[in-house]
C-alpha atoms as a PDB file:
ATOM      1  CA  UNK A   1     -66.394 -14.361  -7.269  1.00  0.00           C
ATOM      2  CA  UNK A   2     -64.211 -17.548  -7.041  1.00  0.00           C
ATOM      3  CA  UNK A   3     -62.075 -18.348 -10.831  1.00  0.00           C
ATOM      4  CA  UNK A   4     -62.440 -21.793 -12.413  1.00  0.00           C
ATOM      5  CA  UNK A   5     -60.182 -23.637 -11.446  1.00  0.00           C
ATOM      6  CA  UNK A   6     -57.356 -23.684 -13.942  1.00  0.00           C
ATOM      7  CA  UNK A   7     -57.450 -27.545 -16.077  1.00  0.00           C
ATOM      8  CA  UNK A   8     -55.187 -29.926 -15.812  1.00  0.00           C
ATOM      9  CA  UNK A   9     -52.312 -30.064 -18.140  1.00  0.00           C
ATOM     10  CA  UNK A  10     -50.938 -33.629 -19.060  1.00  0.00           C
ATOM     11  CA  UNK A  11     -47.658 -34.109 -19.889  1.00  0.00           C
ATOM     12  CA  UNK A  12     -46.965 -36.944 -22.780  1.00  0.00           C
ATOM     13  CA  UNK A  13     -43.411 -38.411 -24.198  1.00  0.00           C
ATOM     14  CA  UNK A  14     -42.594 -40.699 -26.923  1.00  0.00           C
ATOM     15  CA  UNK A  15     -39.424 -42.506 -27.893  1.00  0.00           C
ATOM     16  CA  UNK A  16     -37.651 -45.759 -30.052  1.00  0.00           C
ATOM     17  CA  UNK A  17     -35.183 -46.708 -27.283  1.00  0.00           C
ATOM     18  CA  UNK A  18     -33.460 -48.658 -30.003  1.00  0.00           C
ATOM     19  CA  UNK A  19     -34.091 -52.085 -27.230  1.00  0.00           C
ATOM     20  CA  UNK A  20     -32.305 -50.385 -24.268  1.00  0.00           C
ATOM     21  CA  UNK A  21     -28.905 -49.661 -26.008  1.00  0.00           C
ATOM     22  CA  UNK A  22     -27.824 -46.638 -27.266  1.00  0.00           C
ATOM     23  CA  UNK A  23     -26.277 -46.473 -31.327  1.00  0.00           C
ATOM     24  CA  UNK A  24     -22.747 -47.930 -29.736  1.00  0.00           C
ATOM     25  CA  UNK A  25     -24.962 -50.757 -28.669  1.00  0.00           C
ATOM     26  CA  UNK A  26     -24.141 -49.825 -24.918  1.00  0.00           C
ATOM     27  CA  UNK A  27     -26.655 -50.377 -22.249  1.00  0.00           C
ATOM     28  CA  UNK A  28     -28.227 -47.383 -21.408  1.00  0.00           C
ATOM     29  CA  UNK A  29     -30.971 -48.466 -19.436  1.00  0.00           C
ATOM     30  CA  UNK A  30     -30.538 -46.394 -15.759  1.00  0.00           C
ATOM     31  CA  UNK A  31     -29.475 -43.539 -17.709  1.00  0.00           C
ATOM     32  CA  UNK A  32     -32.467 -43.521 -19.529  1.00  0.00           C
ATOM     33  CA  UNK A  33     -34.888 -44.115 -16.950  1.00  0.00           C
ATOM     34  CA  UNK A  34     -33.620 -41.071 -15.302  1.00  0.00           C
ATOM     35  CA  UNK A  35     -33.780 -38.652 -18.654  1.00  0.00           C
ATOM     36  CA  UNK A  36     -36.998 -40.196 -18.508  1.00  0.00           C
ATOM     37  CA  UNK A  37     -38.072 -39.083 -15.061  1.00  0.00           C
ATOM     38  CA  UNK A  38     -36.498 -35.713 -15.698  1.00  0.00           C
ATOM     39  CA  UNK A  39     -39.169 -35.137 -18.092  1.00  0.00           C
ATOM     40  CA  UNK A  40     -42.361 -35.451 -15.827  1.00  0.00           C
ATOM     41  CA  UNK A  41     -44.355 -37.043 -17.902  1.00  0.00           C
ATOM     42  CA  UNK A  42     -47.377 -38.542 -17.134  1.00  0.00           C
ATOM     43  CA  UNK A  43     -47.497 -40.972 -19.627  1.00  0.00           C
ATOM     44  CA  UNK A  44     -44.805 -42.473 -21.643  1.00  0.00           C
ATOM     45  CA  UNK A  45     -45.338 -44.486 -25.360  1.00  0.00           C
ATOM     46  CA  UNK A  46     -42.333 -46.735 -25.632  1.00  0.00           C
ATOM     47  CA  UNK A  47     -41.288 -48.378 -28.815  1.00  0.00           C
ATOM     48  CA  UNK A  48     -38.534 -51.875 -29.393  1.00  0.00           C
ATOM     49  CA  UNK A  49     -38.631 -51.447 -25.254  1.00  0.00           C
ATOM     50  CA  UNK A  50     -37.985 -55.592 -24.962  1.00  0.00           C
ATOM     51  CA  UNK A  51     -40.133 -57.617 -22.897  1.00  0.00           C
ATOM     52  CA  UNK A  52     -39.288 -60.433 -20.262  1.00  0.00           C
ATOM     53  CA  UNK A  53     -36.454 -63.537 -21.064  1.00  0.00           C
ATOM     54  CA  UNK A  54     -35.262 -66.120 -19.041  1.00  0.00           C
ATOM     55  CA  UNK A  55     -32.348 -63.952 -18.405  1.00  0.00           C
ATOM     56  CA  UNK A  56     -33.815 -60.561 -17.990  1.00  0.00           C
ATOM     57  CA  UNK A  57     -37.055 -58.496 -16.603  1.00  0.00           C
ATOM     58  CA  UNK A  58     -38.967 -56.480 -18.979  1.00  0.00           C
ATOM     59  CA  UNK A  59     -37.186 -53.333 -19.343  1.00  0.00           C
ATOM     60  CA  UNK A  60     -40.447 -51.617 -19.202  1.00  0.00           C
ATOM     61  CA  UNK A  61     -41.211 -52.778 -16.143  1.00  0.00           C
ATOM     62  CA  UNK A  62     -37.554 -51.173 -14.844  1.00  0.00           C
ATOM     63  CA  UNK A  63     -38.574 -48.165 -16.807  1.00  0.00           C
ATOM     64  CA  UNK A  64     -41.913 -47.733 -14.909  1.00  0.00           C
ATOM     65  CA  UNK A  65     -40.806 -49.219 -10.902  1.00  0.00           C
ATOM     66  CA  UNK A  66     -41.493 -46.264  -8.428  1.00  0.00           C
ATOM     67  CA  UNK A  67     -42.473 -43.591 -11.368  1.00  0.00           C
ATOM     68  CA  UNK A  68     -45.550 -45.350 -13.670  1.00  0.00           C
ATOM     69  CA  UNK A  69     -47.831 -47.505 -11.596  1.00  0.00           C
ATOM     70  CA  UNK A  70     -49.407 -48.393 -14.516  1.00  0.00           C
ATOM     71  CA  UNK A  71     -48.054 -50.276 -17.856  1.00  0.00           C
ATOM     72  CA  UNK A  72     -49.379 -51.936 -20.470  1.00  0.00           C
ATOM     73  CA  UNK A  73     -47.139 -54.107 -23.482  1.00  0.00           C
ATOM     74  CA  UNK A  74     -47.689 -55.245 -26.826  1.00  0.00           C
ATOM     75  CA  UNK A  75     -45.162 -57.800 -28.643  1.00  0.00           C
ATOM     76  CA  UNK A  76     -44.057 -57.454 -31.932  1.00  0.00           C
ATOM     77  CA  UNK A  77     -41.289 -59.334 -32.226  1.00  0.00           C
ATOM     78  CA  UNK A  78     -39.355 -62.221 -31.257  1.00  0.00           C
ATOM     79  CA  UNK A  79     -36.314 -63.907 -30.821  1.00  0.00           C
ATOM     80  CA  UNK A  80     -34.635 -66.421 -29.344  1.00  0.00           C
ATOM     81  CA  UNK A  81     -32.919 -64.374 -27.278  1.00  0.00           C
ATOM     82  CA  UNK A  82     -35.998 -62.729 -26.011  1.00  0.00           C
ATOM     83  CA  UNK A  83     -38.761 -60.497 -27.694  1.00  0.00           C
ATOM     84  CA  UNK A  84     -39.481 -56.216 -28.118  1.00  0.00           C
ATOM     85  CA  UNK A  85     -41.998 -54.031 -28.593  1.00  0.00           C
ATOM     86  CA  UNK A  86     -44.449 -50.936 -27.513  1.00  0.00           C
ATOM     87  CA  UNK A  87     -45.394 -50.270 -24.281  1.00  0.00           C
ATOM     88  CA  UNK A  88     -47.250 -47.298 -22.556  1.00  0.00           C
ATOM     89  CA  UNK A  89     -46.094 -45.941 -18.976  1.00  0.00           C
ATOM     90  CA  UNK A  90     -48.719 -44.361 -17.217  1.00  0.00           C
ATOM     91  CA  UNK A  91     -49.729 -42.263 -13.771  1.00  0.00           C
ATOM     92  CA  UNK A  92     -53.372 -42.538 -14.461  1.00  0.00           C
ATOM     93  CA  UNK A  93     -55.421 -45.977 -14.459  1.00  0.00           C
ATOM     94  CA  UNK A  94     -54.905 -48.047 -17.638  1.00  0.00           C
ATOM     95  CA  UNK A  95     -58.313 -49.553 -18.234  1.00  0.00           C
ATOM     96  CA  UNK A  96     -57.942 -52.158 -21.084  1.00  0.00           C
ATOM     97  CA  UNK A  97     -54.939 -52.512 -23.330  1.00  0.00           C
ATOM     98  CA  UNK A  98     -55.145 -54.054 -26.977  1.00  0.00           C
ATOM     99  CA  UNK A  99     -52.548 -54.888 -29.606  1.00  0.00           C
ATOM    100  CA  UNK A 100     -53.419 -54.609 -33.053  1.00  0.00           C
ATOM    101  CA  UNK A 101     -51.081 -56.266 -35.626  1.00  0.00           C
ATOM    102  CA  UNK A 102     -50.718 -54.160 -38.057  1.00  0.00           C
ATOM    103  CA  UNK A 103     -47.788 -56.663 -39.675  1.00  0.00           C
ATOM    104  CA  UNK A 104     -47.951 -57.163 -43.512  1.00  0.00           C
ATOM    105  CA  UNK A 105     -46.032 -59.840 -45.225  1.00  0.00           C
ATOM    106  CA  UNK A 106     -42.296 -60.030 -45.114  1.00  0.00           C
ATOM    107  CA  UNK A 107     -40.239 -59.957 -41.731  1.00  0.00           C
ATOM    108  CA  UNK A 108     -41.441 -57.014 -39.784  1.00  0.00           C
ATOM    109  CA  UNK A 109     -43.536 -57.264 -37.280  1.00  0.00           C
ATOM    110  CA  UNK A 110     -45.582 -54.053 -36.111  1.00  0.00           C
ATOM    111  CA  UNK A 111     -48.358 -52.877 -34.094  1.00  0.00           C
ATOM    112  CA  UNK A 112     -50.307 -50.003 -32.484  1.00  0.00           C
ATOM    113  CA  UNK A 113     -50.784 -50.460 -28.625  1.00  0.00           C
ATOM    114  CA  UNK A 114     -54.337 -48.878 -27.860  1.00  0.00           C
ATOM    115  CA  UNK A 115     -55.014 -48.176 -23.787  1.00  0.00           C
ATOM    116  CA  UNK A 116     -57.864 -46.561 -22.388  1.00  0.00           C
ATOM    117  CA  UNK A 117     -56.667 -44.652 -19.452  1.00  0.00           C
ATOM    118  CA  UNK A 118     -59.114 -43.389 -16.826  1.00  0.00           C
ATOM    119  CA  UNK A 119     -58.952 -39.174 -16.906  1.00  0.00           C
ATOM    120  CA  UNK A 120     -61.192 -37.670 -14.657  1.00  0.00           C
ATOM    121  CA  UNK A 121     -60.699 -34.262 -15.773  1.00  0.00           C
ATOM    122  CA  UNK A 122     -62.475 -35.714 -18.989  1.00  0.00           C
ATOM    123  CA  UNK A 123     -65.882 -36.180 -19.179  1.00  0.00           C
ATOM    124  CA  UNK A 124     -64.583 -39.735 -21.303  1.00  0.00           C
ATOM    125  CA  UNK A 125     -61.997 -41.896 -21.039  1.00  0.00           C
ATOM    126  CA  UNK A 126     -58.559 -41.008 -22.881  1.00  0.00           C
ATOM    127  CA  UNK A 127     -57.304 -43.556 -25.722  1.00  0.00           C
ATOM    128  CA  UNK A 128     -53.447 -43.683 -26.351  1.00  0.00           C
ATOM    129  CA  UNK A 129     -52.329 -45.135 -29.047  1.00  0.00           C
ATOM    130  CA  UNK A 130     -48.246 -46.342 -28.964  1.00  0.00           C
ATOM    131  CA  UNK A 131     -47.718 -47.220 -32.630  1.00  0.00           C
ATOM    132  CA  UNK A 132     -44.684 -47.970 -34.674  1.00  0.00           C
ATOM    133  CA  UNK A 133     -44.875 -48.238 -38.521  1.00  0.00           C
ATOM    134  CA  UNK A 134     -42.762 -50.515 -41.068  1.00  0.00           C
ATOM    135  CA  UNK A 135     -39.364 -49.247 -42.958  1.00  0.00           C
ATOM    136  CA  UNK A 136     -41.213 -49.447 -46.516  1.00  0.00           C
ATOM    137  CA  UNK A 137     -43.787 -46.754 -47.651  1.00  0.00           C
ATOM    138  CA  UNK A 138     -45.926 -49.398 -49.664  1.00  0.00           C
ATOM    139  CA  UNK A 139     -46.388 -50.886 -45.644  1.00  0.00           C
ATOM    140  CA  UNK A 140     -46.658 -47.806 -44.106  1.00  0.00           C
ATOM    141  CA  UNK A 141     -49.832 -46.594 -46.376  1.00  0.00           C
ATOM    142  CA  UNK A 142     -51.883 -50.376 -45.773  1.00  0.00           C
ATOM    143  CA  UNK A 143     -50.644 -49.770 -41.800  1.00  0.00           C
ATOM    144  CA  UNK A 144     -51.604 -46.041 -41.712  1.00  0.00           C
ATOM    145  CA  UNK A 145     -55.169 -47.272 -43.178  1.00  0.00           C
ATOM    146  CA  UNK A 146     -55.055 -50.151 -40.413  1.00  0.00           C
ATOM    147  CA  UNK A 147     -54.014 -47.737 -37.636  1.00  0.00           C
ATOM    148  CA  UNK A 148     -57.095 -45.321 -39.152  1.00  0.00           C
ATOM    149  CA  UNK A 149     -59.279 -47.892 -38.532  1.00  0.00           C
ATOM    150  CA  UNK A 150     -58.178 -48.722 -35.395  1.00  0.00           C
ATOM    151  CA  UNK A 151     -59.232 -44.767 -34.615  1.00  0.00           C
ATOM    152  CA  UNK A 152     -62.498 -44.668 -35.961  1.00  0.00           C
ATOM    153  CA  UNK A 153     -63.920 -47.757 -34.279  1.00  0.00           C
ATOM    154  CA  UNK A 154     -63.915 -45.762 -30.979  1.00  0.00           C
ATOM    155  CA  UNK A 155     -66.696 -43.094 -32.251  1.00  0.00           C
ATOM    156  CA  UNK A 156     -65.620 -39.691 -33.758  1.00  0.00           C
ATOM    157  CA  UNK A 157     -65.984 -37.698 -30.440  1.00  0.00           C
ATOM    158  CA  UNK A 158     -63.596 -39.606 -28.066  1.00  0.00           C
ATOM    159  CA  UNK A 159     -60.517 -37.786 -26.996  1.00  0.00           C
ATOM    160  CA  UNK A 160     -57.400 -39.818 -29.102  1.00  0.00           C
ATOM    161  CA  UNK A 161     -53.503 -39.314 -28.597  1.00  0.00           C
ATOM    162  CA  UNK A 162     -51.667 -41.307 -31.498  1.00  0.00           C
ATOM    163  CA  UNK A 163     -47.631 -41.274 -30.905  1.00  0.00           C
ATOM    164  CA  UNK A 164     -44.976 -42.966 -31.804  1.00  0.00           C
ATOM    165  CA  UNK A 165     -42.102 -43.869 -34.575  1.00  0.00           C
ATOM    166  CA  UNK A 166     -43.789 -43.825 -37.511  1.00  0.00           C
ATOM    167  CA  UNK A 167     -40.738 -43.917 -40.043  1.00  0.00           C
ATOM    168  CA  UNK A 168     -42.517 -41.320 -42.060  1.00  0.00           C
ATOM    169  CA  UNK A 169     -39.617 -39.976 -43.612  1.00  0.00           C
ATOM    170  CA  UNK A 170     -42.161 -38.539 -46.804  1.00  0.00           C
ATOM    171  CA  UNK A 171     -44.247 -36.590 -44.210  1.00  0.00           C
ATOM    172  CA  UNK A 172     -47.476 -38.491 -45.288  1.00  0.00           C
ATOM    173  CA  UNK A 173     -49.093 -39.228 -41.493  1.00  0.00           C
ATOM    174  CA  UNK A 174     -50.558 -35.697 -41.071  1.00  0.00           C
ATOM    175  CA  UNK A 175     -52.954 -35.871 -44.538  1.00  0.00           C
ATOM    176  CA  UNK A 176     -53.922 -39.801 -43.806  1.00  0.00           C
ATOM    177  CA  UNK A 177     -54.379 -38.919 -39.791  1.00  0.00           C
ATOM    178  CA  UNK A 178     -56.465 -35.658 -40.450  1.00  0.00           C
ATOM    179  CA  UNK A 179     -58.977 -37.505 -41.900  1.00  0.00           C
ATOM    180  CA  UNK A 180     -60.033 -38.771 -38.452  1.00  0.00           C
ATOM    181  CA  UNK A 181     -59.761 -34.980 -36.985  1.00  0.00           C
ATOM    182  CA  UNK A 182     -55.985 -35.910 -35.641  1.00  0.00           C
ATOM    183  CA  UNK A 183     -53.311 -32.933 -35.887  1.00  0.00           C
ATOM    184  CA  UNK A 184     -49.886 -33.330 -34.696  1.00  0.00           C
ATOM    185  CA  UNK A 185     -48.420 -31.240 -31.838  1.00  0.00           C
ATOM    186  CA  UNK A 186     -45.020 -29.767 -33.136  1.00  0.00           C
ATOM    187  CA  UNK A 187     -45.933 -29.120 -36.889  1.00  0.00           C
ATOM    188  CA  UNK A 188     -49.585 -27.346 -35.750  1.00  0.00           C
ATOM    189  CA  UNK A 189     -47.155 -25.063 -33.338  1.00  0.00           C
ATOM    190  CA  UNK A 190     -43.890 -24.651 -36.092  1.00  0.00           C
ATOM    191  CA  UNK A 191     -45.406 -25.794 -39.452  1.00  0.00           C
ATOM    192  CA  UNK A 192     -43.557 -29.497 -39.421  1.00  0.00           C
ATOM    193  CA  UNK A 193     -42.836 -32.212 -37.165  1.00  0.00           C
ATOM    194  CA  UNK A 194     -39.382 -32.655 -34.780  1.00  0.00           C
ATOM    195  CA  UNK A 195     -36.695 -34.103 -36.243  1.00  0.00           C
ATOM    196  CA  UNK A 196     -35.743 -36.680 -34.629  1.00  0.00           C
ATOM    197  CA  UNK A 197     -33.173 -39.508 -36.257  1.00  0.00           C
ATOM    198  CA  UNK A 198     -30.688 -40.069 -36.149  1.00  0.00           C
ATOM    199  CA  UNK A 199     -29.756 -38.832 -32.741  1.00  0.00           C
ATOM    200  CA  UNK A 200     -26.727 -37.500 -33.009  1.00  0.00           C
ATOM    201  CA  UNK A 201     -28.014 -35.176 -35.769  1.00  0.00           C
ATOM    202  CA  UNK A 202     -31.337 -35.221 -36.672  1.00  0.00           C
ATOM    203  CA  UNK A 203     -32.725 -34.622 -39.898  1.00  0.00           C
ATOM    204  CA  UNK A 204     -35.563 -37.028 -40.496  1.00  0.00           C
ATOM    205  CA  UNK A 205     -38.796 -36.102 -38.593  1.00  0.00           C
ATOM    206  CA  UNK A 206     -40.166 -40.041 -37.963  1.00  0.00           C
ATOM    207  CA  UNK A 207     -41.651 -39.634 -34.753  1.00  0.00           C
ATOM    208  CA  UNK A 208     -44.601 -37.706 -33.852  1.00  0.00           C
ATOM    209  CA  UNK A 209     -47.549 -37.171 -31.257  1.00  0.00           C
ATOM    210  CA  UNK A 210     -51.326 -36.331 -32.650  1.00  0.00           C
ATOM    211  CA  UNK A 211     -53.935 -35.102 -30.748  1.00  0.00           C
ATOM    212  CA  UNK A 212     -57.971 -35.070 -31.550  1.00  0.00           C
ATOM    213  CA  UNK A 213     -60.347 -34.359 -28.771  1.00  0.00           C
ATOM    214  CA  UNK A 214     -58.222 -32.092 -25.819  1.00  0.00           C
ATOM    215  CA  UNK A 215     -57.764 -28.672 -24.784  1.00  0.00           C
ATOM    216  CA  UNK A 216     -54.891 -26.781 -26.186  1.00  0.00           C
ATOM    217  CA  UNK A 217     -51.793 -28.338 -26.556  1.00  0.00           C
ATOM    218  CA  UNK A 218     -47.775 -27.331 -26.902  1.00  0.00           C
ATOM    219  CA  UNK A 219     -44.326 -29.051 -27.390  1.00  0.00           C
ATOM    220  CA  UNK A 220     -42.153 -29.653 -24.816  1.00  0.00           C
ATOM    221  CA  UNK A 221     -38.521 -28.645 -25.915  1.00  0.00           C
ATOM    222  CA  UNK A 222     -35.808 -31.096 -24.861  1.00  0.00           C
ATOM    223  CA  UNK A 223     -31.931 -30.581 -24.291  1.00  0.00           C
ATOM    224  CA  UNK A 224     -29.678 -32.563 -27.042  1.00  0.00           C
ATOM    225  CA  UNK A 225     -28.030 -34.002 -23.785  1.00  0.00           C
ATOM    226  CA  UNK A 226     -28.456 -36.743 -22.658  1.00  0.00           C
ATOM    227  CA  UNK A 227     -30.662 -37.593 -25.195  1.00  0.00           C
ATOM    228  CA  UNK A 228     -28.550 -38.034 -28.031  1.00  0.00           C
ATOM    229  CA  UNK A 229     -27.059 -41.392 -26.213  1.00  0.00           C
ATOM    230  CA  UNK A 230     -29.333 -42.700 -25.410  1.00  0.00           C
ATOM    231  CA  UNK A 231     -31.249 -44.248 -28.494  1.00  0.00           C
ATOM    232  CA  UNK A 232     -30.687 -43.735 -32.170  1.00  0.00           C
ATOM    233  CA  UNK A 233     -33.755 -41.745 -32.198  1.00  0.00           C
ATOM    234  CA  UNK A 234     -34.311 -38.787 -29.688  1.00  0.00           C
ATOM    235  CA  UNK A 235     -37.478 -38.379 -27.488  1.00  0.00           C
ATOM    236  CA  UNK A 236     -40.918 -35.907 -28.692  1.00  0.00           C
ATOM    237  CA  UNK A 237     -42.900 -34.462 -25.826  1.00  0.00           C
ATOM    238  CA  UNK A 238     -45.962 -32.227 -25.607  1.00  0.00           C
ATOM    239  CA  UNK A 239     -48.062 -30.496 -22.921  1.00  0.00           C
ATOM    240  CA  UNK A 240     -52.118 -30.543 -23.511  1.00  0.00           C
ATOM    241  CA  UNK A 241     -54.974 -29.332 -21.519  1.00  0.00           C
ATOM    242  CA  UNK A 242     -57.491 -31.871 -20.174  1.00  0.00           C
ATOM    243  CA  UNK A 243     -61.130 -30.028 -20.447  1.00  0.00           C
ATOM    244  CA  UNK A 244     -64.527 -31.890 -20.631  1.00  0.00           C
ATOM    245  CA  UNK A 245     -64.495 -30.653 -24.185  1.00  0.00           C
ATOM    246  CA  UNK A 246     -62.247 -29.619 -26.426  1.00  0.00           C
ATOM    247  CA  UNK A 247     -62.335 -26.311 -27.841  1.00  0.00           C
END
């Protein structure tokens, strides 16, 4: 008698890369897009990645050449010296790509990034959502509410990965997100999220990947090195199981 065949795991990073520079404000670029390849991941959520000036190529697009034929980008900011922020890198077909301002008044600009990536090992489409909430925790709660809304206007059964930098210093995301049947990787595995700013030595656990609607899932340890200079924040990674239905 012939075993199922064993599912398919996908492999899923996210990371502030602090607009190419690491926290000496050096350019870091190459060096990152080859900590990034050493990772494997199948899809990458990006946040302050900067877009396209008159003097420079998106740096997402040099993140993704010859690794992610797929990438999708949503502004949040800009200057006059060009603009920043999420994008998602991805080996699987990226369907449709929305960003949703999720900006309140005052001068930060944020959003959440939502792509619908092609899966077939799901019976549905997968929706990823690159977010990256504001620096003050009366914005964060309207933007979590935003961001919840943004999840339940794709029906309660659809298969949702939400990851990013959400500045969640007060550890607040996981109540607000379970709500919407979304539980994050590392603290369902070691009872709190990675710490992961500032990069030299973390202590505050601000970026995070949840998961509703997939198989099982793990984190994906990562070396301090290179990663520490690379970004002021360091990288979060997990491993989950694609099955036509969760368990």
């Amino acid at each position: 008698m012939l075993s199922p065949p064993s599912p398919q795991v996908l492999k899923l990073l996210t990371l502030n890369v602090h607009k190419g520079v690491s926290a000496w404000r050096r350019p870091i670029l190459d060096k990152l897009k080859s900590a990034l390849a050493g990772v494997g991941a199948d899809v990458v959520c990006l946040q302050e990645v900067r877009g396209g000036s008159p003097q420079a190529s998106p740096q997402y697009e040099a993140l993704a050449d010859g690794l992610w034929p797929e990438h999708a980008y949503g502004r949040n900011a800009a200057t006059s010296s060009g603009d920043h922020g999420n994008a998602v890198l991805s080996r699987w077909p990226i369907l449709s790509a929305r960003n949703h301002d999720l900006s309140l008044p005052g001068d930060e600009v944020r959003s959440v990034l939502h792509c619908v990536l092609d899966m077939p090992p799901l019976s549905r489409a997968l929706h990823v959502m690159c977010v990256h909430l504001g620096l003050r925790e009366s914005h964060r709660r309207l933007q979590m509410q935003r961001l919840l809304g943004v999840v339940q206007s794709i029906g309660p059964e659809a298969p949702v990965v939400v990851a990013g930098d959400f500045n969640d210093w007060r550890q607040r995301a996981d109540l607000a997100l379970a709500s919407a049947g979304l539980h994050e990787v590392h603290a369902r595995h070691y009872g709190t999220p990675a710490r992961t700013f500032p990069a030299r030595w973390p202590v505050l656990a601000l970026d995070r990947i949840y998961l509703r609607g997939l198989g099982s899932s793990r984190p994906l340890p990562l070396p301090r090195q290179p990663w520490r200079d690379l970004s002021d924040h360091v990288p979060v990674a997990a491993a989950m199981t694609l099955a036509a239905e969760a368990p």
